[in-house]
N, C-alpha and C. Protein backbone atom coordinates (compact mmCIF):
# COMPACT_ATOMS: atom_id res chain seq x y z
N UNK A 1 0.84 -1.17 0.00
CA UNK A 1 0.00 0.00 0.00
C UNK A 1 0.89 1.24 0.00
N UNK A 2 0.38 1.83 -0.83
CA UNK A 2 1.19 3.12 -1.16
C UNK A 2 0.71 4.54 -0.83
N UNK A 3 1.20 5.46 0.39
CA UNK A 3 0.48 6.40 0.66
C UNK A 3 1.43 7.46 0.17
N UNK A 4 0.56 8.05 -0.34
CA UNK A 4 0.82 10.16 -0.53
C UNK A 4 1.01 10.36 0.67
N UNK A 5 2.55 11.30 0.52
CA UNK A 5 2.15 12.58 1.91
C UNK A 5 1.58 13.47 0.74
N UNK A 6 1.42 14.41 1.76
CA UNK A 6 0.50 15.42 0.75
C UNK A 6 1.78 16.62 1.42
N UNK A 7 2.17 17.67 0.67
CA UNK A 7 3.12 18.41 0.40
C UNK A 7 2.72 19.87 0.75
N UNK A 8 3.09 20.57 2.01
CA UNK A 8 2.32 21.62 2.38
C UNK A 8 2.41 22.55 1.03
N UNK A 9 1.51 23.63 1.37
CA UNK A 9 0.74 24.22 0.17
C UNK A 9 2.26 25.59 0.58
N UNK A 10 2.64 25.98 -1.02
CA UNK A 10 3.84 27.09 -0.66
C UNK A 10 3.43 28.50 -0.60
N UNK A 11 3.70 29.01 0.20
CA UNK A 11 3.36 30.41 0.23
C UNK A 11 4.21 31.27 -0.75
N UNK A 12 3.02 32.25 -2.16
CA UNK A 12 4.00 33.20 -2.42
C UNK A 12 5.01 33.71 -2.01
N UNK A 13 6.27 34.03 -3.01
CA UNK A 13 7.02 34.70 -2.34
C UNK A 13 7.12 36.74 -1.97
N UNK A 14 8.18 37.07 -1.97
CA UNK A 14 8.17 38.18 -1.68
C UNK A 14 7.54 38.55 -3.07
N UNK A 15 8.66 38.49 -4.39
CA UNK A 15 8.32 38.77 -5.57
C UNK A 15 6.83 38.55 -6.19
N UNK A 16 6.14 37.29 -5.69
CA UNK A 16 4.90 37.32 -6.29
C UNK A 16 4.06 37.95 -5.57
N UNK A 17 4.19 38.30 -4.35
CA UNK A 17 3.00 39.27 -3.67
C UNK A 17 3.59 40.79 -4.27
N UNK A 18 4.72 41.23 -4.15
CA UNK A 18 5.05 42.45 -4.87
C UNK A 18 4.11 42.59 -6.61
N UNK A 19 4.09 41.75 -7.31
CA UNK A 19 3.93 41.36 -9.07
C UNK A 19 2.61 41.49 -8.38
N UNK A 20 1.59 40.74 -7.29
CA UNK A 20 0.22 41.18 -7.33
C UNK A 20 -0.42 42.64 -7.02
N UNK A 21 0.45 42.83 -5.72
CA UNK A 21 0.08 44.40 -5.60
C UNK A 21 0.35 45.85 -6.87
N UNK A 22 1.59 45.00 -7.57
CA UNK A 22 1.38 46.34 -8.68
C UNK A 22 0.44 45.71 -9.81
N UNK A 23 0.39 44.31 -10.17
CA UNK A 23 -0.87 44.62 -10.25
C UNK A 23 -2.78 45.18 -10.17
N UNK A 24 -2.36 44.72 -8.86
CA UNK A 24 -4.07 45.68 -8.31
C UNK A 24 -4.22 47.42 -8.70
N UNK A 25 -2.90 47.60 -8.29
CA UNK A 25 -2.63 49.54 -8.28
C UNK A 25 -2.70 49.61 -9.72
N UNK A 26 -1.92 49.05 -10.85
CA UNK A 26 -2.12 49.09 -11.98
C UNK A 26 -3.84 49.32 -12.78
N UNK A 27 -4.43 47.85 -11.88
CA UNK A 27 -6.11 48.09 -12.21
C UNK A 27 -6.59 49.15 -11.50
N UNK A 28 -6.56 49.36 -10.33
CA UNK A 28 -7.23 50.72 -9.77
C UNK A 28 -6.91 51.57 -10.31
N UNK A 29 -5.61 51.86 -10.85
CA UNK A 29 -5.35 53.74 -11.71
C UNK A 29 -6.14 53.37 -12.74
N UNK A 30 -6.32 52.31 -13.58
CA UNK A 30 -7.17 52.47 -14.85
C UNK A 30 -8.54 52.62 -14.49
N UNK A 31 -8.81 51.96 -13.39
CA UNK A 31 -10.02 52.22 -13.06
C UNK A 31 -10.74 53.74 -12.89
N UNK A 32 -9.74 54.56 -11.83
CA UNK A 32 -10.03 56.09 -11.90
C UNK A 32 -9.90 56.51 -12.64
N UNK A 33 -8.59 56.49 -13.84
CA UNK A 33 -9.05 57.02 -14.97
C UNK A 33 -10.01 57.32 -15.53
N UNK A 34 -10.59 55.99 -16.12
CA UNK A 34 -11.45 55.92 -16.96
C UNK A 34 -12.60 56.34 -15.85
N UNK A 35 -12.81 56.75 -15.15
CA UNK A 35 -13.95 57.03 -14.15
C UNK A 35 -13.61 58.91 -14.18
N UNK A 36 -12.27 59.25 -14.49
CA UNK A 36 -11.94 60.83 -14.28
C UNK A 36 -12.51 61.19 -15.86
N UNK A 37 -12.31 60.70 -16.60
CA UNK A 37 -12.57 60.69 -17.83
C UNK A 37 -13.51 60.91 -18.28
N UNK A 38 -14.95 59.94 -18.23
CA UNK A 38 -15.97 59.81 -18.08
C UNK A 38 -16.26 61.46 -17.12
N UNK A 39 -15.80 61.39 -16.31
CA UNK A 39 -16.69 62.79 -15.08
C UNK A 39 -16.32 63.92 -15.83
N UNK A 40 -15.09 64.02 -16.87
CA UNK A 40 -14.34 65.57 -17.30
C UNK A 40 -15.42 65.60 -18.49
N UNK A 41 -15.97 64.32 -19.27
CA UNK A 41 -16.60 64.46 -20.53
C UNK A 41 -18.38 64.95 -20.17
N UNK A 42 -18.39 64.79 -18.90
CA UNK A 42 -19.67 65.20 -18.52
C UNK A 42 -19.75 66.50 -18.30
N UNK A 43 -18.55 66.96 -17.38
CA UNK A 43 -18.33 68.52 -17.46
C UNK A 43 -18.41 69.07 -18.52
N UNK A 44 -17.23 68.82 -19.70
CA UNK A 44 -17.36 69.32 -20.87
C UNK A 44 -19.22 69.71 -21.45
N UNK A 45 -19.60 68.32 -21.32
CA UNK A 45 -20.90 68.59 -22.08
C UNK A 45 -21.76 70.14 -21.57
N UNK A 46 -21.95 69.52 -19.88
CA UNK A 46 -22.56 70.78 -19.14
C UNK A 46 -22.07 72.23 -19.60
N UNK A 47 -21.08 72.30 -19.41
CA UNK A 47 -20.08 73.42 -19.27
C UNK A 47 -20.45 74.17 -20.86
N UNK A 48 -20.58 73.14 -22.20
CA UNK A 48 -21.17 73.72 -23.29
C UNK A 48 -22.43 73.81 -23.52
N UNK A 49 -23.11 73.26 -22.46
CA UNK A 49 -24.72 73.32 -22.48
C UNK A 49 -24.90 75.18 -21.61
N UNK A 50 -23.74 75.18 -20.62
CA UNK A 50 -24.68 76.66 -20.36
C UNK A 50 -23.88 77.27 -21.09
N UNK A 51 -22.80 77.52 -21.80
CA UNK A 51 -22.74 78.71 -22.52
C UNK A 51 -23.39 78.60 -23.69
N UNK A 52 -24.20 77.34 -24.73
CA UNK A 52 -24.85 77.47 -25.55
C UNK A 52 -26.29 78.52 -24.96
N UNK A 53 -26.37 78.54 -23.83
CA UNK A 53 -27.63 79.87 -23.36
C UNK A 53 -28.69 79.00 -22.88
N UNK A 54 -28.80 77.43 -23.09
CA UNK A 54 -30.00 76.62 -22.84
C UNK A 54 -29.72 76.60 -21.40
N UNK A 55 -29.13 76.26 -20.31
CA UNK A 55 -29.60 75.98 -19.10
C UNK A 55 -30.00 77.04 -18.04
N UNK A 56 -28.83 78.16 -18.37
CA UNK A 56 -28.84 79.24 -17.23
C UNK A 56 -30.37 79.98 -17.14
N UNK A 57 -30.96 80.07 -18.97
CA UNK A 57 -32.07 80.54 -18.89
C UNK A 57 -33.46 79.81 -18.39
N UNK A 58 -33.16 78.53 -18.42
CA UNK A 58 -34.37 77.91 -17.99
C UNK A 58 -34.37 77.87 -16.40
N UNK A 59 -32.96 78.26 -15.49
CA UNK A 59 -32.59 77.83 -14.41
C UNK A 59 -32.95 79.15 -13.72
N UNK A 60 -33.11 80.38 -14.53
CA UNK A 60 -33.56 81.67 -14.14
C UNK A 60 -35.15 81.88 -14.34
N UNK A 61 -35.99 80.79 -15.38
CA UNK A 61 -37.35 81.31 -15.50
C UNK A 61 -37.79 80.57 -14.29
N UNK A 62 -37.07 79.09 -14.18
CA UNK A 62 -38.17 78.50 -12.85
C UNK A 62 -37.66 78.77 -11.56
N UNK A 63 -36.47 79.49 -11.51
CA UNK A 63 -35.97 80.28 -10.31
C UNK A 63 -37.18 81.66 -9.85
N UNK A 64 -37.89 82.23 -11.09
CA UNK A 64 -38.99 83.38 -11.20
C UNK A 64 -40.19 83.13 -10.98
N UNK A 65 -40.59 81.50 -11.48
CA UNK A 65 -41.65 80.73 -10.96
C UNK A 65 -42.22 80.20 -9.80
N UNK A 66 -41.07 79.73 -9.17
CA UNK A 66 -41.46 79.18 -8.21
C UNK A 66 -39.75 78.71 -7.36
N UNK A 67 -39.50 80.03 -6.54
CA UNK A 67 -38.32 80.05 -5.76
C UNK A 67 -37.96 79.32 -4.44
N UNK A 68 -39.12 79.28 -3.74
CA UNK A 68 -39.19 78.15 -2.69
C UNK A 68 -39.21 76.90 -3.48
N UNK A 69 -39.49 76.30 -3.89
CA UNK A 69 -39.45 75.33 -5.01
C UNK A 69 -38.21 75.09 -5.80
N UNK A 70 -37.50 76.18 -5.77
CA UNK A 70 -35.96 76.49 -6.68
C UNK A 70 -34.97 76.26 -5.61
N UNK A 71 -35.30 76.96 -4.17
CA UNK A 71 -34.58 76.73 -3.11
C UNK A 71 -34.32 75.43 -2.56
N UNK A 72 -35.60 74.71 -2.54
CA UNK A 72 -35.31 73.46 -2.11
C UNK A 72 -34.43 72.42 -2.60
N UNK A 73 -34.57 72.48 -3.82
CA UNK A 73 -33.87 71.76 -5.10
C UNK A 73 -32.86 71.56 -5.17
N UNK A 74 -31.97 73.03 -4.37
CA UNK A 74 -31.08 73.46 -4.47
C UNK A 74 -30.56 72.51 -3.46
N UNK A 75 -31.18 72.79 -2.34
CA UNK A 75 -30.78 72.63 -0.72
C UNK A 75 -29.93 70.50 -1.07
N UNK A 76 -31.44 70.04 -1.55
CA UNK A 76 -31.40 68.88 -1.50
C UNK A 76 -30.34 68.31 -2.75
N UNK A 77 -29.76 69.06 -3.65
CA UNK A 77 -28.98 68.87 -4.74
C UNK A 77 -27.19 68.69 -3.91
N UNK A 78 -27.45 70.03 -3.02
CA UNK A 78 -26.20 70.29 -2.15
C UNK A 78 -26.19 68.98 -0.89
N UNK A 79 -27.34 68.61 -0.30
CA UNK A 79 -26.92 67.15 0.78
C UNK A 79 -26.84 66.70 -0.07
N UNK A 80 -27.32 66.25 -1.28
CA UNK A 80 -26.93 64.87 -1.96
C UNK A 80 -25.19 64.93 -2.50
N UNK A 81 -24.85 66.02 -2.74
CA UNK A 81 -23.65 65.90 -3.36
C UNK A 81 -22.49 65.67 -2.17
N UNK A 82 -23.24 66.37 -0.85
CA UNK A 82 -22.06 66.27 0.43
C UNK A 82 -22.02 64.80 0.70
N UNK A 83 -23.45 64.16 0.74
CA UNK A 83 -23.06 62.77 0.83
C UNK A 83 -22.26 61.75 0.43
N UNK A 84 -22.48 62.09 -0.85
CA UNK A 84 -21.63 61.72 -1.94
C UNK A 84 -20.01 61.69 -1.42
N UNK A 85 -19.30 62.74 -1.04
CA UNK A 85 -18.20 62.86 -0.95
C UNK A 85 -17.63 62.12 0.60
């Protein structure tokens, strides 16, 4: 009868836990990137949406309409974004 030992399991070394961690950092910077990227192309858009004249003016008629209503919007636009951060 012929038994296996069984052969403890080897722990990475220095080098392969180093090769994983710059891997991970490697995926996380691409990750923010492409996440900074995405957020600058959204700016862009906005940023040419109010100087094309379309937002500021609509943001001033229902600011004239209904300002408690404009205020709130506001209020709750500003916790949502603090949360956020």
């Amino acid at each position: 009868m012929d038994i296996e030992t069984s052969h403890p399991a080897q722990q990475p070394g220095m080098a392969e836990r180093a090769m994983d961690a710059a891997t991970d950092v490697s995926r996380s910077i691409g990750e923010a990137t492409a996440g900074l990227k995405a957020a600058v192309e959204r700016l862009r858009v906005t940023l040419s949406d109010a100087q094309s004249g379309r937002v500021i003016p609509a943001l001033r008629q229902a600011t004239r309409e209904a300002p408690l209503t404009s205020l709130f919007a506001a209020f709750l636009l500003g916790a949502m974004l603090a949360r956020r951060h």
